[in-house]
Protein backbone atom coordinates (compact mmCIF):
# COMPACT_ATOMS: atom_id res chain seq x y z
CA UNK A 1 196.59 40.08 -50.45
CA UNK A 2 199.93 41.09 -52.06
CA UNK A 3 201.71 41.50 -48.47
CA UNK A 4 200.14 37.78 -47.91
CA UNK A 5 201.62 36.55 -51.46
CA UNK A 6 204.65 38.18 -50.71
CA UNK A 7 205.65 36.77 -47.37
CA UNK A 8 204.64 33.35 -49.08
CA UNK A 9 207.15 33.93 -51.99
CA UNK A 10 209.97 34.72 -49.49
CA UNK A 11 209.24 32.11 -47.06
CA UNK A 12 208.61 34.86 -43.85
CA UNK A 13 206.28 32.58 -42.42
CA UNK A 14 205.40 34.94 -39.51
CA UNK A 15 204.21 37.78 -41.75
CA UNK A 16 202.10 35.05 -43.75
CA UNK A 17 200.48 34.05 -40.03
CA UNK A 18 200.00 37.73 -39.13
CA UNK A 19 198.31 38.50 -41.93
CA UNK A 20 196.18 35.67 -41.01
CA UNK A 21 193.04 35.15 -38.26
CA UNK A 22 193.91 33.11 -35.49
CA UNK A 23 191.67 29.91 -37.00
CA UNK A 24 193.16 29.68 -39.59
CA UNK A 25 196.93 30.13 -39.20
CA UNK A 26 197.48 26.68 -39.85
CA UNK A 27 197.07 26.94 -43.52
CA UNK A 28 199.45 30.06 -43.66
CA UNK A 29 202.19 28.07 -42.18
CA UNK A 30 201.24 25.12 -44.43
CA UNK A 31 201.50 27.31 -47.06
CA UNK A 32 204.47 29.08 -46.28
CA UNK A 33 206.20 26.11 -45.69
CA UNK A 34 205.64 24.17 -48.60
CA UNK A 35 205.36 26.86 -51.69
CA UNK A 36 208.78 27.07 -54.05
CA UNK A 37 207.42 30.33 -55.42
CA UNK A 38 204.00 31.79 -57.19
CA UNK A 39 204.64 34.50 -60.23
CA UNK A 40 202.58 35.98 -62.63
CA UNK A 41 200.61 36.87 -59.69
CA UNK A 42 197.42 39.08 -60.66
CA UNK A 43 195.14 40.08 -57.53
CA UNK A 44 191.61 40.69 -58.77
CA UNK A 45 189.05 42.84 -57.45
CA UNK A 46 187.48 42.12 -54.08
CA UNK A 47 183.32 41.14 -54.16
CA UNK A 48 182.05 42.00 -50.64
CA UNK A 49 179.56 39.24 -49.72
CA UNK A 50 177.11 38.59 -47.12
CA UNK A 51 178.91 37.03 -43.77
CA UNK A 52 176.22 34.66 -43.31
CA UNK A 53 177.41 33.18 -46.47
CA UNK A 54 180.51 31.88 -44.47
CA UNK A 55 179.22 31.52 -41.46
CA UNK A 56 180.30 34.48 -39.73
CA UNK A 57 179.08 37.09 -37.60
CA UNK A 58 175.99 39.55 -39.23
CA UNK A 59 178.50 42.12 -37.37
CA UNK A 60 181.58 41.52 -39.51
CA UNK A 61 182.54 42.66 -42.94
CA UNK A 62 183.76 39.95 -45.58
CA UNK A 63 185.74 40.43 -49.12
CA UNK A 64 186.60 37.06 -51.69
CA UNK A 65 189.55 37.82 -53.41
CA UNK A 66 190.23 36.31 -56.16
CA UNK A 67 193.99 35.93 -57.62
CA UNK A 68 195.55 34.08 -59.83
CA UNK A 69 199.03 32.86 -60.27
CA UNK A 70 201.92 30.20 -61.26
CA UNK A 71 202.65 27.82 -58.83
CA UNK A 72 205.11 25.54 -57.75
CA UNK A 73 205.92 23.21 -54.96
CA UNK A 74 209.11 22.85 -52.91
CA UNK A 75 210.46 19.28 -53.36
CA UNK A 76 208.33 16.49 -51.68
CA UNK A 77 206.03 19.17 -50.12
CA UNK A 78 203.11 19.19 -52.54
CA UNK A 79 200.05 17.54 -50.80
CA UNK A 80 198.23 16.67 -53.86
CA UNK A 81 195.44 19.23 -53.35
CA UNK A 82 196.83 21.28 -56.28
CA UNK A 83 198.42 21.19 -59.46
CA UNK A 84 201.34 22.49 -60.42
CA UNK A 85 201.35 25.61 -63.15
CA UNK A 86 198.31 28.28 -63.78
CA UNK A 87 196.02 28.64 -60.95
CA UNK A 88 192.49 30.79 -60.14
CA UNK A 89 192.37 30.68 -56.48
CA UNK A 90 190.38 32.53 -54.22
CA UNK A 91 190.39 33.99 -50.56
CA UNK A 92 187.94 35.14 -48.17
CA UNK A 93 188.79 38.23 -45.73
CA UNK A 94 187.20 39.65 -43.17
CA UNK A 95 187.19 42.36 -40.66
CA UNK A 96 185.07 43.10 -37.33
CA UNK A 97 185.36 46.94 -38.21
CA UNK A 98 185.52 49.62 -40.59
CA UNK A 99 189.09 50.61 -39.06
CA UNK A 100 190.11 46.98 -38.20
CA UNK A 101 192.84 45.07 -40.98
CA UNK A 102 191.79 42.52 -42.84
CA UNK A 103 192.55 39.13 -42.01
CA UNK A 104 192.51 36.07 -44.02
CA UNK A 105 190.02 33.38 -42.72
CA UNK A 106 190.32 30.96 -45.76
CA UNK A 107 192.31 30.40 -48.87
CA UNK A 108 190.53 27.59 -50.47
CA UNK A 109 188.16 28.74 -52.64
CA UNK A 110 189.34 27.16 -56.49
């Protein structure tokens, strides 16, 4: 989650998207594009949950992640989905192996 946060504070929208599954890429470049900066960024612990939960495979591991930070927009880029300031956010990971990364499949859990 921190490389993911990173690459979000310094705009490197292709490390964002890698970090990303292919589904869902969309909101990594969304997100990369239109974030000024996040600080006082604290990643919590993970809570492994069942994958039917989110509709995934019974084969594939999945982690929520919750963090929190500070947020602002870039100029005219905020959407209206969020506020501006302190922010509890959440995101869901998964993985098809024990040995495979983890890959964000969404970040829209408030």
């Amino acid at each position: 989650m921190t490389a993911y946060l990173d690459a979000l504070n310094a705009h490197d929208c292709d490390t964002a998207e890698a970090l990303t599954a292919a589904g869902a890429r969309d909101q990594a470049t969304s997100w990369c594009e239109d974030v000024a900066r996040l600080t006082d960024i604290d990643v919590g612990d993970h809570h492994v949950e069942p994958p039917e939960h989110s509709g995934r495979s019974t084969l594939d591991e999945v982690a929520n992640v919750p963090v929190t930070f500070d947020l602002r927009w870039r100029l005219l880029h905020d959407d209206g989905s969020m506020d501006e300031g302190a922010t509890t956010w959440g995101y869901l990971l998964v993985r098809d192996a024990g040995d495979s990364p983890w890959r964000i499949v969404d970040q829209g859990m408030g």
